[in-house]
Each structure stands twice: as structure tokens, then as C-alpha cells.
PDB file of N, CA and C in Angstrom:
ATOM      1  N   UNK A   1      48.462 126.789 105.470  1.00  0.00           N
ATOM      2  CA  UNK A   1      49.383 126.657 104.386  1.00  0.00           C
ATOM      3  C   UNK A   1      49.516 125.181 104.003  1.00  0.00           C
ATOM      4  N   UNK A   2      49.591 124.592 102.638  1.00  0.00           N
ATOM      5  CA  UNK A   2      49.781 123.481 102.486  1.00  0.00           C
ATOM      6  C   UNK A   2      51.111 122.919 102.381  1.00  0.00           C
ATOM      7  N   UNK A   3      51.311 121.746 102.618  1.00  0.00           N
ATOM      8  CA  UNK A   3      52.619 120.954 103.051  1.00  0.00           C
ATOM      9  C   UNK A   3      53.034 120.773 101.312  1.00  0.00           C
ATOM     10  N   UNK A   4      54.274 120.752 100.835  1.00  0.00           N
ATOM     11  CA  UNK A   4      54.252 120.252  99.782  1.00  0.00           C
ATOM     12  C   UNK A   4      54.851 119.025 100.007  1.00  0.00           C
ATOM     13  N   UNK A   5      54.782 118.164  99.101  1.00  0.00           N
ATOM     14  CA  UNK A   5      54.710 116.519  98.906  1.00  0.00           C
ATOM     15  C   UNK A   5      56.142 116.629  98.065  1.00  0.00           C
ATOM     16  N   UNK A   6      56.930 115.285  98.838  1.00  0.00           N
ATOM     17  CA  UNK A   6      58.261 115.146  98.368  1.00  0.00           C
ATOM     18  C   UNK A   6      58.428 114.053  97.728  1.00  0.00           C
ATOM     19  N   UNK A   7      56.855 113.345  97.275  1.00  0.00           N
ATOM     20  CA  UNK A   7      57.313 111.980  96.641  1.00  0.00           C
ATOM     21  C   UNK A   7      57.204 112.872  94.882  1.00  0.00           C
ATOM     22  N   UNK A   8      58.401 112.442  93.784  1.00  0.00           N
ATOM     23  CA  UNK A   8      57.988 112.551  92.874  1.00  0.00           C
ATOM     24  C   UNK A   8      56.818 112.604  92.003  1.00  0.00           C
ATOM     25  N   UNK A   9      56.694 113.345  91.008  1.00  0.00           N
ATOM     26  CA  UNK A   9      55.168 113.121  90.469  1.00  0.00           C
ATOM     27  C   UNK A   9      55.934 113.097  88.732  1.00  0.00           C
ATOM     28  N   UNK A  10      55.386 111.906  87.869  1.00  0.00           N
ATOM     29  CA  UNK A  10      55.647 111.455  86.998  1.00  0.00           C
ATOM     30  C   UNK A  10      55.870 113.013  86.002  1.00  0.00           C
ATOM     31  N   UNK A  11      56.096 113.329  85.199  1.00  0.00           N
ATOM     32  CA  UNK A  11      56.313 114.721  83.792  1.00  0.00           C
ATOM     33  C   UNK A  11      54.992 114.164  83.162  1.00  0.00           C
ATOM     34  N   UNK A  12      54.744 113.122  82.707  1.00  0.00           N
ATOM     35  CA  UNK A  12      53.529 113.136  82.004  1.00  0.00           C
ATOM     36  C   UNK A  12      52.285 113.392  82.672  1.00  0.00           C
ATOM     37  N   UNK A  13      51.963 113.020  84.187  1.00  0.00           N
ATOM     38  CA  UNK A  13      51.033 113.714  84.740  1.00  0.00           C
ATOM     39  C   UNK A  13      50.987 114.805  85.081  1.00  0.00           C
ATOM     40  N   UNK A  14      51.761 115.430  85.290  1.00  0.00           N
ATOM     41  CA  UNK A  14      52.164 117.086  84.948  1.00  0.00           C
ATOM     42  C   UNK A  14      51.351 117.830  84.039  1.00  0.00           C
ATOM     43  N   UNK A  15      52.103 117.417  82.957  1.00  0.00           N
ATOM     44  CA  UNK A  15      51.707 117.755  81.738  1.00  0.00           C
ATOM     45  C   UNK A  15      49.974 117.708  81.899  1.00  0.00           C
ATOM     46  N   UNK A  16      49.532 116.323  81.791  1.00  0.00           N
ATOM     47  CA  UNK A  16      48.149 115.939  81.069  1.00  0.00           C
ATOM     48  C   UNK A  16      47.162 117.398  82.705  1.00  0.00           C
ATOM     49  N   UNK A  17      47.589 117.095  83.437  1.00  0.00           N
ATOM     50  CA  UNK A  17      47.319 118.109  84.464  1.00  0.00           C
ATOM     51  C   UNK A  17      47.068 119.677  84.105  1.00  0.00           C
ATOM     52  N   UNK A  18      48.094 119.848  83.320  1.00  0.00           N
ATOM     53  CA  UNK A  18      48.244 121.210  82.661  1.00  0.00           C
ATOM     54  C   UNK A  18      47.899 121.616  81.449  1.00  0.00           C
ATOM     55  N   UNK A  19      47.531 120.530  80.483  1.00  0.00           N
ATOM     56  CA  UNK A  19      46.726 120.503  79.100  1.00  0.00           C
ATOM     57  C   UNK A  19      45.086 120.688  79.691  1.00  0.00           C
ATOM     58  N   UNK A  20      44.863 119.370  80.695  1.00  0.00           N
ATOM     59  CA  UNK A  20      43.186 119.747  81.106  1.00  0.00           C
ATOM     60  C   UNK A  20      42.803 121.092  81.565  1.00  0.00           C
ATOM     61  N   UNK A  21      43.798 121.413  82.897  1.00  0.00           N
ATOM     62  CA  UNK A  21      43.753 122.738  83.150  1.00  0.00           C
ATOM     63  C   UNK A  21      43.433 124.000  82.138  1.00  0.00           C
ATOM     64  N   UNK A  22      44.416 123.989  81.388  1.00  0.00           N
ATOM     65  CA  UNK A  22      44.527 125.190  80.395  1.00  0.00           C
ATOM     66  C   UNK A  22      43.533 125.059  79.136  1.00  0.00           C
ATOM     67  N   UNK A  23      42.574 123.722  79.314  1.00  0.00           N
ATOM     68  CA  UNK A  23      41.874 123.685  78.172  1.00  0.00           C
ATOM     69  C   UNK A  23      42.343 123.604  76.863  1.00  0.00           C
ATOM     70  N   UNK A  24      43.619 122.981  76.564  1.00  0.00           N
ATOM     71  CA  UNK A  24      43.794 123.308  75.312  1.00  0.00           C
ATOM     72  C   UNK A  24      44.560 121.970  74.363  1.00  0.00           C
ATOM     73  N   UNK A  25      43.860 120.803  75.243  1.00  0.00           N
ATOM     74  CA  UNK A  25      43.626 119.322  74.728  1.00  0.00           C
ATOM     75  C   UNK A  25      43.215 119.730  73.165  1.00  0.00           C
ATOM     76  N   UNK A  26      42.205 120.251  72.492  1.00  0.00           N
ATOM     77  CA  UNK A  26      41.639 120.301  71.054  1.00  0.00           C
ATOM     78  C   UNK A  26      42.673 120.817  70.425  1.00  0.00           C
ATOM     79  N   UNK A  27      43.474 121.887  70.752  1.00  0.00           N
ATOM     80  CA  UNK A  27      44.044 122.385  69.953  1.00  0.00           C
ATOM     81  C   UNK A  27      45.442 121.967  69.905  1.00  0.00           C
ATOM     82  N   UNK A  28      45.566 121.271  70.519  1.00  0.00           N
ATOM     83  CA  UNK A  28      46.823 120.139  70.854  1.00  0.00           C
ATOM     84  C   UNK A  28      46.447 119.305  69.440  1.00  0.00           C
ATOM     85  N   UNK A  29      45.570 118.471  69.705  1.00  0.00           N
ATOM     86  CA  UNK A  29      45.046 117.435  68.444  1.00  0.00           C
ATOM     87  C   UNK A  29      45.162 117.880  67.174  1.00  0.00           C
ATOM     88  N   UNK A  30      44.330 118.828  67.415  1.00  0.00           N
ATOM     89  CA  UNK A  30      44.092 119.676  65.601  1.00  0.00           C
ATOM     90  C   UNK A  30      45.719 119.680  65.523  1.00  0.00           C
ATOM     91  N   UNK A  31      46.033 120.325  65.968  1.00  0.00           N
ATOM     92  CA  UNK A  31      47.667 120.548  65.654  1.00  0.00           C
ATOM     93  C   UNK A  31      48.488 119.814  65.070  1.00  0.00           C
ATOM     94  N   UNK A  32      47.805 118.479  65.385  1.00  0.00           N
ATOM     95  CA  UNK A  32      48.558 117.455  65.142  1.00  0.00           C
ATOM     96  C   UNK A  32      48.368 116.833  64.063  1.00  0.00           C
ATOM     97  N   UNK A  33      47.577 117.064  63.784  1.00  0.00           N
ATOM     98  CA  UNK A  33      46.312 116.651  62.469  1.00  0.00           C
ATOM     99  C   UNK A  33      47.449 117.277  61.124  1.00  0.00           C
ATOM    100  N   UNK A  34      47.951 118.313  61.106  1.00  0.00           N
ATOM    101  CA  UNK A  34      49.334 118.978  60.500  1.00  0.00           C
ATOM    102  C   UNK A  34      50.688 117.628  60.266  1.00  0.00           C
ATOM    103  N   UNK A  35      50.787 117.526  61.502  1.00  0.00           N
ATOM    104  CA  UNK A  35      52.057 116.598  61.412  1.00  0.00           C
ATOM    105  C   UNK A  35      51.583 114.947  60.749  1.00  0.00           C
ATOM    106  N   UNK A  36      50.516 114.612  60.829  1.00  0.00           N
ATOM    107  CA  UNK A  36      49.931 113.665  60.672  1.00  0.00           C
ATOM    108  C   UNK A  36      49.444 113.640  59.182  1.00  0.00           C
ATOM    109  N   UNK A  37      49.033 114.467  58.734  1.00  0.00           N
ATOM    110  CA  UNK A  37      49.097 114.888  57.065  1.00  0.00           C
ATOM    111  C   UNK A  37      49.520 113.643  56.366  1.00  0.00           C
ATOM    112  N   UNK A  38      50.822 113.839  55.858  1.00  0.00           N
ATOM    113  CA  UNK A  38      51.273 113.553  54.646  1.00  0.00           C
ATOM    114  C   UNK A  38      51.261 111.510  55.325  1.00  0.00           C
ATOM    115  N   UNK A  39      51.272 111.312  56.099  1.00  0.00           N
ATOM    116  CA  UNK A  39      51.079 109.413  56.185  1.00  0.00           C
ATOM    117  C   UNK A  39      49.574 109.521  56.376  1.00  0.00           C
ATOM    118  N   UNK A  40      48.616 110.176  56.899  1.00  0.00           N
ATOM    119  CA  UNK A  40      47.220 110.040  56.040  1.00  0.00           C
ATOM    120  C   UNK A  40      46.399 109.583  54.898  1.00  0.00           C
ATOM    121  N   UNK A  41      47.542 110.418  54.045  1.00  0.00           N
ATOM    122  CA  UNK A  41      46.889 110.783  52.698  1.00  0.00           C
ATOM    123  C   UNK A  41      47.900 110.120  51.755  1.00  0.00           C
ATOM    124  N   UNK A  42      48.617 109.766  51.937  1.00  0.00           N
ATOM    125  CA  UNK A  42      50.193 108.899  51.539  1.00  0.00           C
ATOM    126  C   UNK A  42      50.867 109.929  50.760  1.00  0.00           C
ATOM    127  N   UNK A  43      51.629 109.645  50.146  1.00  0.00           N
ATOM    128  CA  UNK A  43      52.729 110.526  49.266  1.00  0.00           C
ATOM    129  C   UNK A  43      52.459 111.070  48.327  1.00  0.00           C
ATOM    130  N   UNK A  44      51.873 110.749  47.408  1.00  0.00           N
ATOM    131  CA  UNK A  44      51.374 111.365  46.258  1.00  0.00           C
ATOM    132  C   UNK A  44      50.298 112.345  46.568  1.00  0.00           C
ATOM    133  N   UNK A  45      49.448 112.304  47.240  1.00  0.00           N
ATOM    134  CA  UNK A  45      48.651 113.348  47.669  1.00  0.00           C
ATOM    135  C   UNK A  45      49.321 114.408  48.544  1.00  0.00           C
ATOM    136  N   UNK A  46      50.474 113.758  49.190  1.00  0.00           N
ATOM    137  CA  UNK A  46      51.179 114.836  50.122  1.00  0.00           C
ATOM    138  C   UNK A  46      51.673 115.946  49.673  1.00  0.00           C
ATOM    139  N   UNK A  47      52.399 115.160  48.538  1.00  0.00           N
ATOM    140  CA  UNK A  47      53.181 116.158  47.317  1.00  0.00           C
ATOM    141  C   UNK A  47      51.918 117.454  46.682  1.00  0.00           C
ATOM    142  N   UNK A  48      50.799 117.116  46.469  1.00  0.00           N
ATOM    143  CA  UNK A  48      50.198 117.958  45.756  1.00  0.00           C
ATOM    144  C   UNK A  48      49.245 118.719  46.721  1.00  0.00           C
ATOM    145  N   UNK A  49      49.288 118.949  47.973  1.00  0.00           N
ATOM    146  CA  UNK A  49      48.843 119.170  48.994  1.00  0.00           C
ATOM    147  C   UNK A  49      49.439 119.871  50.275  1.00  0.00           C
ATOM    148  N   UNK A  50      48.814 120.850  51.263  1.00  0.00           N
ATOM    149  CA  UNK A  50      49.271 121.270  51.981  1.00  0.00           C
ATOM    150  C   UNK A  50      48.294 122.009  53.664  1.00  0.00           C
ATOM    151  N   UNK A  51      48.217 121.261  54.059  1.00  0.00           N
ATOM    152  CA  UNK A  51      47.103 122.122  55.750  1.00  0.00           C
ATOM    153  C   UNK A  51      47.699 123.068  55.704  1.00  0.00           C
ATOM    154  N   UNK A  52      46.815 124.117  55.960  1.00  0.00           N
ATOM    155  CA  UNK A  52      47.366 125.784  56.193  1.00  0.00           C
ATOM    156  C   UNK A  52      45.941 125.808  57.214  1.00  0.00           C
ATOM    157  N   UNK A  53      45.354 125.420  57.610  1.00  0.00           N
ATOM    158  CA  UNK A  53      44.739 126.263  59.091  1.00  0.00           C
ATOM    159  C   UNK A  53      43.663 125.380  59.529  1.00  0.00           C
ATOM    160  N   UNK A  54      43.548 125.417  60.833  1.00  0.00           N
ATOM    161  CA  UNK A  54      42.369 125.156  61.081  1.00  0.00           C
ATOM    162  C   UNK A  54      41.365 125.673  62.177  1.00  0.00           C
ATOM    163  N   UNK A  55      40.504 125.582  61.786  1.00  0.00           N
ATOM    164  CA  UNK A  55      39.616 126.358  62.643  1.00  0.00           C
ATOM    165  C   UNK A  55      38.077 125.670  62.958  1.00  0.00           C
ATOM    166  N   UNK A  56      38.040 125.640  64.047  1.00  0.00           N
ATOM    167  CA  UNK A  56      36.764 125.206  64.882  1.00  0.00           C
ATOM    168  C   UNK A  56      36.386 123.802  64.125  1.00  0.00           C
ATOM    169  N   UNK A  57      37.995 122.826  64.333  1.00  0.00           N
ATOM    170  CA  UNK A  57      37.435 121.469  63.460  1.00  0.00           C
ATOM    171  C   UNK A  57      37.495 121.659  62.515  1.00  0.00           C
ATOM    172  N   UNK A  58      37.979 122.023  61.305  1.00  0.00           N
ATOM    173  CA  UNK A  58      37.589 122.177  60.179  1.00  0.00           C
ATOM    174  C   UNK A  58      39.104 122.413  59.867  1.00  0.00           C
ATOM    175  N   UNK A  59      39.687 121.639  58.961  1.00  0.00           N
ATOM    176  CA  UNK A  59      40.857 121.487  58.202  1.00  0.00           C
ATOM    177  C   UNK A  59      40.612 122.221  57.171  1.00  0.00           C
ATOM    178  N   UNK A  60      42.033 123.437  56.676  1.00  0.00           N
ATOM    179  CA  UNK A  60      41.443 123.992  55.328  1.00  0.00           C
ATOM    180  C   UNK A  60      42.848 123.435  54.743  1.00  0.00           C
ATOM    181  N   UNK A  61      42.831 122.815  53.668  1.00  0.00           N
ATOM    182  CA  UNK A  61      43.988 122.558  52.801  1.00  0.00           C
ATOM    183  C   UNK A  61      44.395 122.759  51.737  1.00  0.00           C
ATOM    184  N   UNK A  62      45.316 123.625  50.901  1.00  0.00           N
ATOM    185  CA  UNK A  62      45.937 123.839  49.602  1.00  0.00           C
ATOM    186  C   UNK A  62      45.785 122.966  49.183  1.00  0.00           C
ATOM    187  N   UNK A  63      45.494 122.883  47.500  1.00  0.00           N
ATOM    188  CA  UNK A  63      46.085 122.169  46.622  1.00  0.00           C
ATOM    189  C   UNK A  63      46.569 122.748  45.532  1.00  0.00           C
ATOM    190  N   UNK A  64      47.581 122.089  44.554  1.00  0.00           N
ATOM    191  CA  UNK A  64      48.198 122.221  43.903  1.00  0.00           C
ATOM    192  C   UNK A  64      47.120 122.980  42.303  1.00  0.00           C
ATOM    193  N   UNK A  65      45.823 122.258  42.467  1.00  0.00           N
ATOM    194  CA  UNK A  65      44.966 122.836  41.057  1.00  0.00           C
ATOM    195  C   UNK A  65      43.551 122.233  41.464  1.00  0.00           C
ATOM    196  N   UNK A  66      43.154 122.605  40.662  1.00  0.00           N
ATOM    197  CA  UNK A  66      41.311 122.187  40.467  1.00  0.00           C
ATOM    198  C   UNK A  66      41.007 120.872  40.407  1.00  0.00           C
ATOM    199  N   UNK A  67      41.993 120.069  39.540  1.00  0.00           N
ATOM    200  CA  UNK A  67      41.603 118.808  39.263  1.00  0.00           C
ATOM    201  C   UNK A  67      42.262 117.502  41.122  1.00  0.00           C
ATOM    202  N   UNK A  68      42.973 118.305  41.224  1.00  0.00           N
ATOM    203  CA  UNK A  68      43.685 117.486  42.941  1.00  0.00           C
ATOM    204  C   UNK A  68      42.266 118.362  43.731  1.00  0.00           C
ATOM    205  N   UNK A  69      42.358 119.145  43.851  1.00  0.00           N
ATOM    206  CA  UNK A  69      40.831 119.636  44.604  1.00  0.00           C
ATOM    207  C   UNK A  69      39.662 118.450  44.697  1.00  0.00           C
ATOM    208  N   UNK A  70      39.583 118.635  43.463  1.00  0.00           N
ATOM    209  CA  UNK A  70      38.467 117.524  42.768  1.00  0.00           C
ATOM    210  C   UNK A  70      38.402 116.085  43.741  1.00  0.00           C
ATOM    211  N   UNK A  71      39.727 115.766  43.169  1.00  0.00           N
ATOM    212  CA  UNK A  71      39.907 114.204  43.560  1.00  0.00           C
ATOM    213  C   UNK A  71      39.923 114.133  45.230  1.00  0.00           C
ATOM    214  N   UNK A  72      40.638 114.782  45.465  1.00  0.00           N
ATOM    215  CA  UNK A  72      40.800 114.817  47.623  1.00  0.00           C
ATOM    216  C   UNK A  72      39.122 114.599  47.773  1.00  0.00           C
ATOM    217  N   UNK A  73      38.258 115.353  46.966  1.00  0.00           N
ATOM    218  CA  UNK A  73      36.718 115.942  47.557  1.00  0.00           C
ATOM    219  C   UNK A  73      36.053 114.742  47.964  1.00  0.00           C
ATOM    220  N   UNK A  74      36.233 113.878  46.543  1.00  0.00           N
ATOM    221  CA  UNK A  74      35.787 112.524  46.790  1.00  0.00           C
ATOM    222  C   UNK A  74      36.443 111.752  48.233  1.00  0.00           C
ATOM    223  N   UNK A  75      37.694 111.687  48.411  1.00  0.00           N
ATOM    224  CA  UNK A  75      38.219 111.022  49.205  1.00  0.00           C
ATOM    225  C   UNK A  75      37.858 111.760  50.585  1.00  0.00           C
ATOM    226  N   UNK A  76      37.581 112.599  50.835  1.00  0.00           N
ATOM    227  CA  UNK A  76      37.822 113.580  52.175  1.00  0.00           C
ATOM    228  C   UNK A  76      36.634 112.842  53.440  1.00  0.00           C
ATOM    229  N   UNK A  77      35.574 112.102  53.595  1.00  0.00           N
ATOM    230  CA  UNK A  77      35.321 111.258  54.293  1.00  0.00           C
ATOM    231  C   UNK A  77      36.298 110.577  54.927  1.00  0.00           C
ATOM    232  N   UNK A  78      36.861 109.887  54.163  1.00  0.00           N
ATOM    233  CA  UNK A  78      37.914 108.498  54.537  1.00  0.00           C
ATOM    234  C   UNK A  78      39.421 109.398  54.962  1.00  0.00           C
ATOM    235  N   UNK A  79      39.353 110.633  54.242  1.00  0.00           N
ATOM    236  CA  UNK A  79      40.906 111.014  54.993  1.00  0.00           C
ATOM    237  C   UNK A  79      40.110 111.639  56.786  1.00  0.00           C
ATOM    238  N   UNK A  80      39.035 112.533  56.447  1.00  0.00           N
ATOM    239  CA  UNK A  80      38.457 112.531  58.315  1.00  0.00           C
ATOM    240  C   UNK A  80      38.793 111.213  59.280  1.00  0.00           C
ATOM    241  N   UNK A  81      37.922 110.285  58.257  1.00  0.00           N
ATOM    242  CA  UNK A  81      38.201 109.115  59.422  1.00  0.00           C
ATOM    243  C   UNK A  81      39.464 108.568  59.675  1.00  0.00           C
ATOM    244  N   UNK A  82      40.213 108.675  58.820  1.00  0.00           N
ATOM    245  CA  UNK A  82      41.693 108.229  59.662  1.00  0.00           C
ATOM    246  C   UNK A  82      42.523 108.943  60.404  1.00  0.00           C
ATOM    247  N   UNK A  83      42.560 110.352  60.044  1.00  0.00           N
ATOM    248  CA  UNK A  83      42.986 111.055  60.724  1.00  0.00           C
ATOM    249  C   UNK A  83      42.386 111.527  62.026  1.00  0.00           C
ATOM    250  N   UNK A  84      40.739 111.025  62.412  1.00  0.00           N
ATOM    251  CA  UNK A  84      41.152 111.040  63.565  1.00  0.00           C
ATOM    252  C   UNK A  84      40.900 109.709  64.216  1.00  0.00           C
ATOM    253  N   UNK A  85      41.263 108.821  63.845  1.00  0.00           N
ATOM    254  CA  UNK A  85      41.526 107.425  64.167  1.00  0.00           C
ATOM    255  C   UNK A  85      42.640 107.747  64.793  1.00  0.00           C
ATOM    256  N   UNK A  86      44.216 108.157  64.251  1.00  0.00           N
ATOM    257  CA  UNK A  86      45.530 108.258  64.038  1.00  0.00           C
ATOM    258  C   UNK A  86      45.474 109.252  65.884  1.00  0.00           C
ATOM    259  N   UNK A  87      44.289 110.453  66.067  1.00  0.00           N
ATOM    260  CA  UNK A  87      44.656 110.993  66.630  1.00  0.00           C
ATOM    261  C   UNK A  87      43.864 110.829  67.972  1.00  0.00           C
ATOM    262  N   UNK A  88      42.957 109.831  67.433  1.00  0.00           N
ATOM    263  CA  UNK A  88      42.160 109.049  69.116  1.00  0.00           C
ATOM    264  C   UNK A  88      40.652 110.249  69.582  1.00  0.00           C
ATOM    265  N   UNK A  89      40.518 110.872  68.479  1.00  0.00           N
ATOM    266  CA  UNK A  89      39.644 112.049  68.800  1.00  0.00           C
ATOM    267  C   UNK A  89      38.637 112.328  67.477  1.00  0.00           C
ATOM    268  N   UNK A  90      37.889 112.335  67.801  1.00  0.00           N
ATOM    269  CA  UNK A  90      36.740 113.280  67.048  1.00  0.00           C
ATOM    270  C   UNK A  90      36.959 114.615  66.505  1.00  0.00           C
ATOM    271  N   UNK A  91      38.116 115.635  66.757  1.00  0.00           N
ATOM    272  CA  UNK A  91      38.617 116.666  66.442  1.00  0.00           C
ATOM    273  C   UNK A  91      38.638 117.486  65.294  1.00  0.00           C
ATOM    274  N   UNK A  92      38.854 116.647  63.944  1.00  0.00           N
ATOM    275  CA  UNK A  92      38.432 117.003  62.504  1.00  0.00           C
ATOM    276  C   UNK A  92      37.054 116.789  61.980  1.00  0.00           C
ATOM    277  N   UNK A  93      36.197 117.702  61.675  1.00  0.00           N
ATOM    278  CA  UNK A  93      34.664 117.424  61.833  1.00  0.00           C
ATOM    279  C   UNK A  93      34.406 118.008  60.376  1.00  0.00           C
ATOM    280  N   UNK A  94      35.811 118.168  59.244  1.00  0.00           N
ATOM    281  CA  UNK A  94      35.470 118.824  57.781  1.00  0.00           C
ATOM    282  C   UNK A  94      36.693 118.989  57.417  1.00  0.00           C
ATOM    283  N   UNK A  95      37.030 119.192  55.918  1.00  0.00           N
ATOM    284  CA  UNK A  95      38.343 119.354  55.401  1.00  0.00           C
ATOM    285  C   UNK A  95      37.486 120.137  54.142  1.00  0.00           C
ATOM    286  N   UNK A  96      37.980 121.538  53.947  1.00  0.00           N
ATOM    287  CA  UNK A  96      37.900 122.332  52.966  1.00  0.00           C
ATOM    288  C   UNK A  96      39.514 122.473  52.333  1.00  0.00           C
ATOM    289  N   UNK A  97      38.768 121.780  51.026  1.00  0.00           N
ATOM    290  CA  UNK A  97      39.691 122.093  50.052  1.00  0.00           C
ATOM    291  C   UNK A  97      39.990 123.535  48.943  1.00  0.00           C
ATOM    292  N   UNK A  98      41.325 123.746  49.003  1.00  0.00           N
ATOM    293  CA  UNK A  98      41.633 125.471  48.125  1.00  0.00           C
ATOM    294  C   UNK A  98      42.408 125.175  47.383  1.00  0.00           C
TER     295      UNK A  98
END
């Protein structure tokens, strides 16, 4: 039987213990990629814009019409790379715009 150990163990190593464990570090990130949105893309794009899912890397995002579609399309390189700059990961690998 093992002894258990009475010296404290920090909550954040806990945690990061139990994210590796459970495998579910990526979907932690992506997740975050949501909250991280609208200071990405700044305000005016926030407003006409919205993440609704993602799947296997791949950001799918509302927009408001055809012509904001348009314009994100061009930009959507440079919003990948910051967003996952912002999130320390490689995690967003596409952003489909709707």
C-alpha cells in the first residue's frame, strides 16, 4: 500500500497533472481561442463577428454579411497568428468564415 505524502502539493500542479492526464490540454486552448476573440480582432470586427465552434483546429465564425466575410478572409492569416501567439500554441490551424 502506498504511504500518502503530507507535504502540500501546489493547486496548479494538480491541475496541469490532471489536464495532461485527461488529455484535454487542446481543447482547453481552442476554448480559449472564444474568450480571446474580440481583443484579437479588435472591436469593430468583434461587433460584426462571432466563434460558434470549433473543431479539429479549425475556428468556424459568424459574420454579420458577405462583405465582413470578405474582409476577415483577407485578414484571417494574421488573426491565426495572433491568436495563437495570445494562446502559446499552435492550436488554430484555419478560421472558416459564415
Amino acid at each position: 500500500m502506498r504511504k500518502l505524502s503530507k507535504k502540500p502539493v501546489p493547486v496548479r500542479e494538480v491541475l496541469s497533472k490532471l489536464i495532461f492526464n485527461l488529455d484535454i490540454e487542446k481543447g482547453i486552448l481552442q476554448g480559449r481561442a472564444f474568450v480571446l476573440w474580440n481583443e484579437v480582432v479588435g472591436e469593430i470586427n468583434a461587433r460584426k463577428t462571432k466563434p460558434i465552434k470549433i473543431d479539429r483546429g479549425i475556428l468556424f465564425v459568424r459574420t454579420t454579411d458577405s462583405t465582413w466575410r470578405q474582409e476577415l478572409f483577407y485578414q484571417k492569416n494574421e488573426i491565426i497568428k495572433k491568436l495563437n501567439i495570445k494562446l502559446r500554441s499552435d492550436v488554430i490551424k484555419d478560421i472558416i468564415f459564415k
